[in-house]
Protein backbone atom coordinates (compact mmCIF):
# COMPACT_ATOMS: atom_id res chain seq x y z
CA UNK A 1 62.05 26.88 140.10
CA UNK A 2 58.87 26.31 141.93
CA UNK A 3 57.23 22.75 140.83
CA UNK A 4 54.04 23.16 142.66
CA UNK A 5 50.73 23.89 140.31
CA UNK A 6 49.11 27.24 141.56
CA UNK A 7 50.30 29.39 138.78
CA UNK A 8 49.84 28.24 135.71
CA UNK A 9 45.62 29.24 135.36
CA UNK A 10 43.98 28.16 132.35
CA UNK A 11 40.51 29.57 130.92
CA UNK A 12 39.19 32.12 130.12
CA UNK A 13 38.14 34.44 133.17
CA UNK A 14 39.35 31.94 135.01
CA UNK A 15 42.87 33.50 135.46
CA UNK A 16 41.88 37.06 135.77
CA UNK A 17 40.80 35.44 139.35
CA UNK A 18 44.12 33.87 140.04
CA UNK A 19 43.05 30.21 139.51
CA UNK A 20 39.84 30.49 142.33
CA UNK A 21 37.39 28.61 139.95
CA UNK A 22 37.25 25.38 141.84
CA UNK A 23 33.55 25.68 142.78
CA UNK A 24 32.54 27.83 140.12
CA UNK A 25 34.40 26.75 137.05
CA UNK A 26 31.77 25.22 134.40
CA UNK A 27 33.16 25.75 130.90
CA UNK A 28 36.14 23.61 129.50
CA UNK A 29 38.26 24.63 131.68
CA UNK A 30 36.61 22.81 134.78
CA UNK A 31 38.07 19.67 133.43
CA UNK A 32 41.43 21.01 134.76
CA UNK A 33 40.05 23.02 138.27
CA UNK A 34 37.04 20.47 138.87
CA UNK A 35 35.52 18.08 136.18
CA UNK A 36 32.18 18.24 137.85
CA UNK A 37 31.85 21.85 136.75
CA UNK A 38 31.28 20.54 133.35
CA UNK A 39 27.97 18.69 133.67
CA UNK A 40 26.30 22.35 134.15
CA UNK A 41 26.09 24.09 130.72
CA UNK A 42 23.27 22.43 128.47
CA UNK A 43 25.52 23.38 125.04
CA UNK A 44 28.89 21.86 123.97
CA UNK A 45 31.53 25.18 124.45
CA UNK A 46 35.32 25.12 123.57
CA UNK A 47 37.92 27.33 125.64
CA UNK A 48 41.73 27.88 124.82
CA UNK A 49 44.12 30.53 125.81
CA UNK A 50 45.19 33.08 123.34
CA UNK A 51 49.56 33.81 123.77
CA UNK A 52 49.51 35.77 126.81
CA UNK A 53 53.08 37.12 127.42
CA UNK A 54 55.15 37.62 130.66
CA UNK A 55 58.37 39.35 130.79
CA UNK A 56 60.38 37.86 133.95
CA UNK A 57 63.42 40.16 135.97
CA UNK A 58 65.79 38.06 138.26
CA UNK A 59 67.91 40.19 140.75
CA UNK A 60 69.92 39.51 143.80
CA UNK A 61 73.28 38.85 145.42
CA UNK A 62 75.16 35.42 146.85
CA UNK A 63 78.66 35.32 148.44
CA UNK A 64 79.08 39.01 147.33
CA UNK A 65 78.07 37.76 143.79
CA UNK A 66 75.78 40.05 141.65
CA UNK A 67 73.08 37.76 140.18
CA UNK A 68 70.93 38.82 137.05
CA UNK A 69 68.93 37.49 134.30
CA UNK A 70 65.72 38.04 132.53
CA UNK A 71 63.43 36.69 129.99
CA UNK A 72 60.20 37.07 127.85
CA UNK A 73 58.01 34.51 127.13
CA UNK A 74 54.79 33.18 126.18
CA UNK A 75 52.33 31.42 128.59
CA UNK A 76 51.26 27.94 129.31
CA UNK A 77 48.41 27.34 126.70
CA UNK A 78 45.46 25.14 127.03
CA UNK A 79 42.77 23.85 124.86
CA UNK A 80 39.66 22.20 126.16
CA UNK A 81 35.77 21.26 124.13
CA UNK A 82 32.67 19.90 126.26
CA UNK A 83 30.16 17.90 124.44
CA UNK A 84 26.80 19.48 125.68
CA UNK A 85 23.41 17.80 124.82
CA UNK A 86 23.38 18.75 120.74
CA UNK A 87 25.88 16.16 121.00
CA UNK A 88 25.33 13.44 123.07
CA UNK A 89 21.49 13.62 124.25
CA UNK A 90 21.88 13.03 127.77
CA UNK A 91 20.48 15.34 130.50
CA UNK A 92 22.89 14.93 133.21
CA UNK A 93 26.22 13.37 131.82
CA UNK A 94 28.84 15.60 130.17
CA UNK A 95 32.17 14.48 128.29
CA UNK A 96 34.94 16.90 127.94
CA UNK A 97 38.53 16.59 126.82
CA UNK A 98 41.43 19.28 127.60
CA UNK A 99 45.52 19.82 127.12
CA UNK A 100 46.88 21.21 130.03
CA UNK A 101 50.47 22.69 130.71
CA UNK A 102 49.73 23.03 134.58
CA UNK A 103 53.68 23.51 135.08
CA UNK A 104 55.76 25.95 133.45
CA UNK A 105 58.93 27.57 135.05
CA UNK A 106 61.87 28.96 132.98
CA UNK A 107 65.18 30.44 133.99
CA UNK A 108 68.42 31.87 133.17
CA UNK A 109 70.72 33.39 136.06
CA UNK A 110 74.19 34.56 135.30
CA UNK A 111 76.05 35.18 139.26
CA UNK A 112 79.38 36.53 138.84
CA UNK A 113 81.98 37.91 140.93
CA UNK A 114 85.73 39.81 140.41
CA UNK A 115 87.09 40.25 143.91
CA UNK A 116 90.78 41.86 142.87
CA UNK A 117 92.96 42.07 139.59
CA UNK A 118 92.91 38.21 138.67
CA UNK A 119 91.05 36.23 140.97
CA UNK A 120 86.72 36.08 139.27
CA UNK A 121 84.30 33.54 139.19
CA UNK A 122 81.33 33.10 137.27
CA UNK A 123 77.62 30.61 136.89
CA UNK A 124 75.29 31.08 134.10
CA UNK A 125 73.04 28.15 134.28
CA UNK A 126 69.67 27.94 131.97
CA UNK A 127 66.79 25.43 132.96
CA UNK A 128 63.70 24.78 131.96
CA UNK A 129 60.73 22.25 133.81
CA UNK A 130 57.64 21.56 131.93
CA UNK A 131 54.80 19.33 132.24
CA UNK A 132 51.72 18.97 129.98
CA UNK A 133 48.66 16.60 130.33
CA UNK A 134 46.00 15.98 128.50
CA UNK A 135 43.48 13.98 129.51
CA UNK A 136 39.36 13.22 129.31
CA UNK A 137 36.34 14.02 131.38
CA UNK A 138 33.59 12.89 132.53
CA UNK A 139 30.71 14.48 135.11
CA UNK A 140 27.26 13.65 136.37
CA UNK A 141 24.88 15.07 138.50
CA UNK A 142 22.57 13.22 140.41
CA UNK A 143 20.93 15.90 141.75
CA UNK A 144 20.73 19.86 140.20
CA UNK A 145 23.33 20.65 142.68
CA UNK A 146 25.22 18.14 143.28
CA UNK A 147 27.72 17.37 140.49
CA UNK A 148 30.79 14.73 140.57
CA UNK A 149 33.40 14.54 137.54
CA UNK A 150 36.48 12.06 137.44
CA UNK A 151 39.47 12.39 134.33
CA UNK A 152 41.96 10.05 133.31
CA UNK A 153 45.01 11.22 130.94
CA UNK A 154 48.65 11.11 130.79
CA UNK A 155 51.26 13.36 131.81
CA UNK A 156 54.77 14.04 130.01
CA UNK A 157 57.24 16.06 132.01
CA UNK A 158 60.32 17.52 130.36
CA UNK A 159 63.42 19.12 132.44
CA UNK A 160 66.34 20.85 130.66
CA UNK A 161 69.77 22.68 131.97
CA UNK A 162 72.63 23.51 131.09
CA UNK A 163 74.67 25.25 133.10
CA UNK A 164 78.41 26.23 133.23
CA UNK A 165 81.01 27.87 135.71
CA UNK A 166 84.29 29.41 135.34
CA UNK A 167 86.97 30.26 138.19
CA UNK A 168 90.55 32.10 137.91
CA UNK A 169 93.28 32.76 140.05
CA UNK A 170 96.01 34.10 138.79
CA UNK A 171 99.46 34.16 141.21
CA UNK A 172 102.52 32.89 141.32
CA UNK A 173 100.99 29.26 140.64
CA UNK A 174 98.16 29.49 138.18
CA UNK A 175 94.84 28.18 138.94
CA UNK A 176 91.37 27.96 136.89
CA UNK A 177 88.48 25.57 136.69
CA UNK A 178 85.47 25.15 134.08
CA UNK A 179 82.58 23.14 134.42
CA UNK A 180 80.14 22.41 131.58
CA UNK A 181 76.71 20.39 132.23
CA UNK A 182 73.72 19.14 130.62
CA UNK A 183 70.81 17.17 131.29
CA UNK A 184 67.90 16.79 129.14
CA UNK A 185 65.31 14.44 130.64
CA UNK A 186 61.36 13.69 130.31
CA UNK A 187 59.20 10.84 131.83
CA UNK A 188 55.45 9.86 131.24
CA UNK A 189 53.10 9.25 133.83
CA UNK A 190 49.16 8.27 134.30
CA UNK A 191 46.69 11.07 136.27
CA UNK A 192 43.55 11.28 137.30
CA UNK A 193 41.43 13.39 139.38
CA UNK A 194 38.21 13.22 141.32
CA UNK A 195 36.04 16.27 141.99
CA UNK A 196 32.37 17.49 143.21
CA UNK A 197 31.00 20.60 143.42
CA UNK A 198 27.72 21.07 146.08
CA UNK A 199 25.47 24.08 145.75
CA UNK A 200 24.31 23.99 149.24
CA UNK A 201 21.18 24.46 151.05
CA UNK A 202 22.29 28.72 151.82
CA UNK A 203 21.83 30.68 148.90
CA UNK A 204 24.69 32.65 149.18
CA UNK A 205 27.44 29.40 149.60
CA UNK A 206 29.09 27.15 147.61
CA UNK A 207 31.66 24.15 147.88
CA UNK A 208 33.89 22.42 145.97
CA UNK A 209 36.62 19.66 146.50
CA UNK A 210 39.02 18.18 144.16
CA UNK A 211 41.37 14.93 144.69
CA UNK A 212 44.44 14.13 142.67
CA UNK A 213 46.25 10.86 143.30
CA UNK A 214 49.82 10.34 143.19
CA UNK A 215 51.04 10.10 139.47
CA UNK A 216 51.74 6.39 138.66
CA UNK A 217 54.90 6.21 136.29
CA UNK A 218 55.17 4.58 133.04
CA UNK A 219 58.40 5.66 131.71
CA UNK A 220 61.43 7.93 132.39
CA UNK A 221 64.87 8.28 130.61
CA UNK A 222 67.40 11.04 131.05
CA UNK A 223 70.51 12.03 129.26
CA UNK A 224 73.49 13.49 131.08
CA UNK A 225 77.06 14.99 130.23
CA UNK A 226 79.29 16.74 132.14
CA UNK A 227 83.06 17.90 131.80
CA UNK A 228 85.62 19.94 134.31
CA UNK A 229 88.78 20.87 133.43
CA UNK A 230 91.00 22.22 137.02
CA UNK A 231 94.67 23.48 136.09
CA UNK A 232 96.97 23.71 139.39
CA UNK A 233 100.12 22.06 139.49
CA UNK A 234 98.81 19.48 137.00
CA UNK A 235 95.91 19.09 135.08
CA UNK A 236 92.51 17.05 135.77
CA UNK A 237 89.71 16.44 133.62
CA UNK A 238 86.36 14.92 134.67
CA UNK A 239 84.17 13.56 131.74
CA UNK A 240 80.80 11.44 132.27
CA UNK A 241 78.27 11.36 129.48
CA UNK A 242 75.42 8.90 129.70
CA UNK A 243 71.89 7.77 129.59
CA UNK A 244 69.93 7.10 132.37
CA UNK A 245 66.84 6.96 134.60
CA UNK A 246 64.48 9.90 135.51
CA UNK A 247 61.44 9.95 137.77
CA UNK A 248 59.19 13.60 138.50
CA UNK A 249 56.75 12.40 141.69
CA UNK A 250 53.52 14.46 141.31
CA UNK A 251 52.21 13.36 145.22
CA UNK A 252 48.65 13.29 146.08
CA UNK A 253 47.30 16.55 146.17
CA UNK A 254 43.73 17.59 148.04
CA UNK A 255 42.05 20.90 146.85
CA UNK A 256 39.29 22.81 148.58
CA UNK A 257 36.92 25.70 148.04
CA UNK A 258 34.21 27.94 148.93
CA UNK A 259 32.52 30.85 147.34
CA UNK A 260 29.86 33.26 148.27
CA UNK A 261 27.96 35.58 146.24
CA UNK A 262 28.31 38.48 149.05
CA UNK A 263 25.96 40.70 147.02
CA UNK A 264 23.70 40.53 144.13
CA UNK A 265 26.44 41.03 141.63
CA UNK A 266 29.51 40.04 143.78
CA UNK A 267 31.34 37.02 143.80
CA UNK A 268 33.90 35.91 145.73
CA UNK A 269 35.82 32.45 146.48
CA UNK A 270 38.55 31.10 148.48
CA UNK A 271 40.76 27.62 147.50
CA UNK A 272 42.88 26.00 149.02
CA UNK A 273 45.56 23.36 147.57
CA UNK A 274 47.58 20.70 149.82
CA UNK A 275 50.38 18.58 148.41
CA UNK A 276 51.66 15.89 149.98
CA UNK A 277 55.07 14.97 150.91
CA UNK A 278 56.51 12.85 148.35
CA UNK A 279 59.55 11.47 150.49
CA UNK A 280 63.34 11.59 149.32
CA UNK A 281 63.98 9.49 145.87
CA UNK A 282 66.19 9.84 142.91
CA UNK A 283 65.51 12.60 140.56
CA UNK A 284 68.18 11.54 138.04
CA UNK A 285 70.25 8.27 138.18
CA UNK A 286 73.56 7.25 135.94
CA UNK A 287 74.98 4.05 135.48
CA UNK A 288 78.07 5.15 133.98
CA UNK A 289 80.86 6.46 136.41
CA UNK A 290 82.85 9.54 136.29
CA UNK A 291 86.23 9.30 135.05
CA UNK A 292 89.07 11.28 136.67
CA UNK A 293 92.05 11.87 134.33
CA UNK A 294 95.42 13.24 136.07
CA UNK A 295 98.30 14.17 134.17
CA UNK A 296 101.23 12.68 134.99
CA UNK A 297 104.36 13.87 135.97
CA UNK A 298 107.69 14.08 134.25
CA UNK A 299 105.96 12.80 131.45
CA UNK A 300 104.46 9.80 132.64
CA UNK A 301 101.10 8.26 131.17
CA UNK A 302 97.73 9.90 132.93
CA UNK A 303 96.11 8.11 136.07
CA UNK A 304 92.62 7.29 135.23
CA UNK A 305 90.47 6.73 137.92
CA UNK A 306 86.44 5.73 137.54
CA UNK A 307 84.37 6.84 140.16
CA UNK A 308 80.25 5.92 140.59
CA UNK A 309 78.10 8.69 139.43
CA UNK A 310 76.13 10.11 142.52
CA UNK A 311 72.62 10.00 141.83
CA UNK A 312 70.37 13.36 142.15
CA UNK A 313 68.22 13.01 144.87
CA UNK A 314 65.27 15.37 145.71
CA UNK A 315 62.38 15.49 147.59
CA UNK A 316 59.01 17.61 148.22
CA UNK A 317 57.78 19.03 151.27
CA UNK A 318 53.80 18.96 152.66
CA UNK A 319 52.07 22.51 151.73
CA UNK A 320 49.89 24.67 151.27
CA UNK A 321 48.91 27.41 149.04
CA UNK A 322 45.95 29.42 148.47
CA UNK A 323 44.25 31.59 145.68
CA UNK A 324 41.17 34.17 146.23
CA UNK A 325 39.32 35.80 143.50
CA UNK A 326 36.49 37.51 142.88
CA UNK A 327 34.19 39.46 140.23
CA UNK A 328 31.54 42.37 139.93
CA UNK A 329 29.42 41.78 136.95
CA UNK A 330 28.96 45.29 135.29
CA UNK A 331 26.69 44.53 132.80
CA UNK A 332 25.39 41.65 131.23
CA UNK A 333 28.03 40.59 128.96
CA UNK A 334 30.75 42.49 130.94
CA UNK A 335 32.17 41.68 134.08
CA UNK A 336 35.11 42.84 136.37
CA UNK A 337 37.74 40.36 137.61
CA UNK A 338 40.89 40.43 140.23
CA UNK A 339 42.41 37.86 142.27
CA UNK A 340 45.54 36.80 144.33
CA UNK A 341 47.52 33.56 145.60
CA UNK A 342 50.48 32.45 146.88
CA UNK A 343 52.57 29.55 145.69
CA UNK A 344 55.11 28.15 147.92
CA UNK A 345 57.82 25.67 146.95
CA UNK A 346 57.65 22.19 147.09
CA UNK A 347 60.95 21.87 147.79
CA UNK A 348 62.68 22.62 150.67
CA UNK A 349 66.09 25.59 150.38
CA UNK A 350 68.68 22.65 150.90
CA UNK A 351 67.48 20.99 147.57
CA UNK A 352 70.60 20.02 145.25
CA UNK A 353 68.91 20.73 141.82
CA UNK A 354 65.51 22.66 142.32
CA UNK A 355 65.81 26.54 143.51
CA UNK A 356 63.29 27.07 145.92
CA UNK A 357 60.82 30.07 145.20
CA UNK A 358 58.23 31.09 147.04
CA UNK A 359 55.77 33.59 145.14
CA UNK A 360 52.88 35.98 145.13
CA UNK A 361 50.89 37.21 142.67
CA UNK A 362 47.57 39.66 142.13
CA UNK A 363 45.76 39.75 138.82
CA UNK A 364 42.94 41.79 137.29
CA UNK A 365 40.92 42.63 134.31
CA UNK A 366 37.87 42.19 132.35
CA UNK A 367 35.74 39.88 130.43
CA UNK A 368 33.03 39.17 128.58
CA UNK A 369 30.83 36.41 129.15
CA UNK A 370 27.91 34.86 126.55
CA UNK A 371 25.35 31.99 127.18
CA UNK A 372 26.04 32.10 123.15
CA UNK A 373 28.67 32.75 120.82
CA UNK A 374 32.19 34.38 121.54
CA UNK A 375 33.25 34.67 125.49
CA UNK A 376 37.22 36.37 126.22
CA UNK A 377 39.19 38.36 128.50
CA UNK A 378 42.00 40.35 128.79
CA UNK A 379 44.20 41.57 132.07
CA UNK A 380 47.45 42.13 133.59
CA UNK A 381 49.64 40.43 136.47
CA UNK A 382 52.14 41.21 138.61
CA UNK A 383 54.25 38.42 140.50
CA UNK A 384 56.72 38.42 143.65
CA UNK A 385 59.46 35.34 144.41
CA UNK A 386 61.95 35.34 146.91
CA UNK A 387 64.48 32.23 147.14
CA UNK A 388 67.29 31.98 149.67
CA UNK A 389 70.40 29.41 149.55
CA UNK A 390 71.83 28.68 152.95
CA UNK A 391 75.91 28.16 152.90
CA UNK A 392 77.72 25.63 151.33
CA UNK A 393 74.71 24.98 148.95
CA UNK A 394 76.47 23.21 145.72
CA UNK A 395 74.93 21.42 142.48
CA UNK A 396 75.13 18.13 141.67
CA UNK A 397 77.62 17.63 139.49
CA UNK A 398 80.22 20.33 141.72
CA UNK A 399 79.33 23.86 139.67
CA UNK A 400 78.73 26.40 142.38
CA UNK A 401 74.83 27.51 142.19
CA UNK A 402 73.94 30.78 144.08
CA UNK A 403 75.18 29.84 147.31
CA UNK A 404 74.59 32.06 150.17
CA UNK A 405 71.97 34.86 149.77
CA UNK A 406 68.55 36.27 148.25
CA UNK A 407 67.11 36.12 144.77
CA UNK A 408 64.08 37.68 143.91
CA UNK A 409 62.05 37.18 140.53
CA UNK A 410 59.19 39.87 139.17
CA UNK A 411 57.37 38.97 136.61
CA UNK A 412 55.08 41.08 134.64
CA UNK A 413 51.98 39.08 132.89
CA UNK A 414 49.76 39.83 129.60
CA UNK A 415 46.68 37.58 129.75
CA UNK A 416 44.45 36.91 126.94
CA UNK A 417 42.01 34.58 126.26
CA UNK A 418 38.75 33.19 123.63
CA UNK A 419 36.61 30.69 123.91
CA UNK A 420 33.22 29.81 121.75
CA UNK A 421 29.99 28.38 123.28
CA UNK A 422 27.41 26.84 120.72
């Protein structure tokens, strides 16, 4: 999974561009790219995203394991309105409010592995991180062109997984393991934003800058179970099922842009996004312990043992990702639209729960743009992601994950969009 934000691109032309709208952006979907793109329209406008699709291949190989999976599914939606001056009568003040689901990742990997007659291993693990926000707006613009917008909202982030591993050897003394895991956990945190956009004093250039504090928790609860069953020479069971803490640090982040109309109907622009390090704290704590059953011998009672639960700890890494986009306005109402970006990984390869996936994308396609009435788009995607676990890589609660090797994800995008401007 990738946590970072530079993939999921609400709007309407906005994601034909791959997400480069921070300077330009001025419909409802500026509340989410830059809130001070929203004091510029006169009329009130709402924006959301039509089901786009993507269909997602996962392919590669770890410790001689052949790793697969795949999935179809729809994209992050959002839904945004802006109140323009039919509203609320004031010349340079806009209010907007939006629904965001900025982070989105999904996956389902199945690594398995059958070295000779009897001896195979297998992980199948299923996850799923998701984080929505909605939140208000507000923008002003002191001057024609200079604009400053601030929002305020709540975020609630949801992570799910289940996973489960199997091992066999079969010789003259029998050995075999299974693992079963799940963990269903959310949290809810405060956000806010500050942005500006600056039309400056060359024709041809634009800039834009966007500051997100650190997410200030309010709540976070997580529910865990886990049981192992090892057959040897005896037989040991590990059980732990319990409720306890969660915490997903969103660190400050600093965005920054520039765009250039290169040509009378050519349009380019160039963003870049910086997260912050968010230091090493604990994903998912436990207070219960794990209990360690032995049976005994000769027909002796079992030897329980409790053990402390180890809590998950993660961390983020300082990056820094980029998006470019650009349009050629055809006609009028029509206009041309591509773009491309990278997303790294907040986290670093050594990370105990979060597969680290680095990924780049290119989009393109058309829309059609009114000062009036109905605006939409459609287009297509195309996505690279390469991970790679160094050795003796492990999960938390002792299920082999992909180990040693390369995984690489392709994912294939739909986009679609409406939005209505009164």
């Amino acid at each position: 999974m990738s946590a970072a934000t530079e993939r999921s691109f609400p709007g309407v032309w906005e994601p034909l561009e791959a997400g480069a709208a921070l300077v330009r952006s001025s419909d409802p979907a500026a509340i989410w790219y830059n809130p001070a793109g929203i004091v510029g329209p006169d009329r009130s406008s709402i924006a959301a995203n039509a089901p786009g699709y993507q269909l997602i291949f996962y392919a590669g190989s770890s410790d001689n394991r052949p790793t697969q999976g795949q999935s179809f599914r729809g994209l992050p939606s959002f839904v945004g309105a802006v109140l323009g001056r039919e509203v609320i009568p004031w010349r340079n003040v806009r209010i907007g409010f939006g629904l965001t689901n900025p982070i989105s990742a999904q996956q389902s990997i199945l690594a398995s592995q059958e070295t000779t007659p009897g001896q195979r291993s297998s992980y199948v693990v299923s996850s799923d991180l998701e984080s929505f926000q909605g939140t208000g707006a507000v923008a002003w613009a002191p001057w024609p062109k200079l604009r400053f917008g601030l929002t305020v909202g709540l975020s609630y982030d949801t992570i799910s997984s289940t996973a489960q591993s199997s091992a066999e050897l079969t010789s003259a003394t029998y050995s075999g393991s299974l693992n079963i895991s799940n963990i269903n956990a959310n949290t809810q945190q405060f956000v806010s934003s500050f942005g500006a956009q600056w039309d400056t004093p060359l024709p041809w250039l634009n800039v834009g800058l966007v500051i997100r504090p650190p997410a200030v928790k309010l709540f976070g609860t997580s529910s865990l179970s886990f049981e192992g069953i090892f057959d040897s020479t005896q037989e040991q069971q590990e059980h732990i099922q319990t409720n306890g803490s969660f915490e997903f640090r969103q660190p400050l982040q600093i965005n920054f842009g520039a765009s250039a109309q290169l040509a009378q109907r050519f349009n380019l622009e160039a963003d870049f996004f910086w997260h912050q390090a968010s230091g090493t704290y604990t994903l998912l704590g436990a207070p219960a312990s794990l209990r360690l059953v032995t049976a005994g011998s000769g027909g002796t009672a079992p030897v329980v043992v409790n053990n402390p639960f180890p809590d998950i700890r993660t961390g983020t890494r300082s990056i820094l990702n980029v998006s470019v986009g650009g349009n050629y306005h055809l006609t009028q109402k029509w206009w041309l639209e591509g773009g491309m970006y990278f997303d790294q990984s907040p986290t670093g390869n050594t990370d105990p729960f979060f597969e680290s996936t680095d990924f780049y994308g290119v989009r393109a396609g058309c829309s059609l743009r009114e000062e009036k009435g109905l605006t939409g788009s459609f287009g297509v995607g195309y996505e690279l992601g390469f991970s790679e676990k160094p050795p003796g890589a492990s999960s938390p609660l002792g299920a082999a994950q992909l180990g040693q090797g390369d995984l690489d994800v392709h994912t294939f995008t739909l986009l679609l969009a409406v939005g209505y401007r009164f």
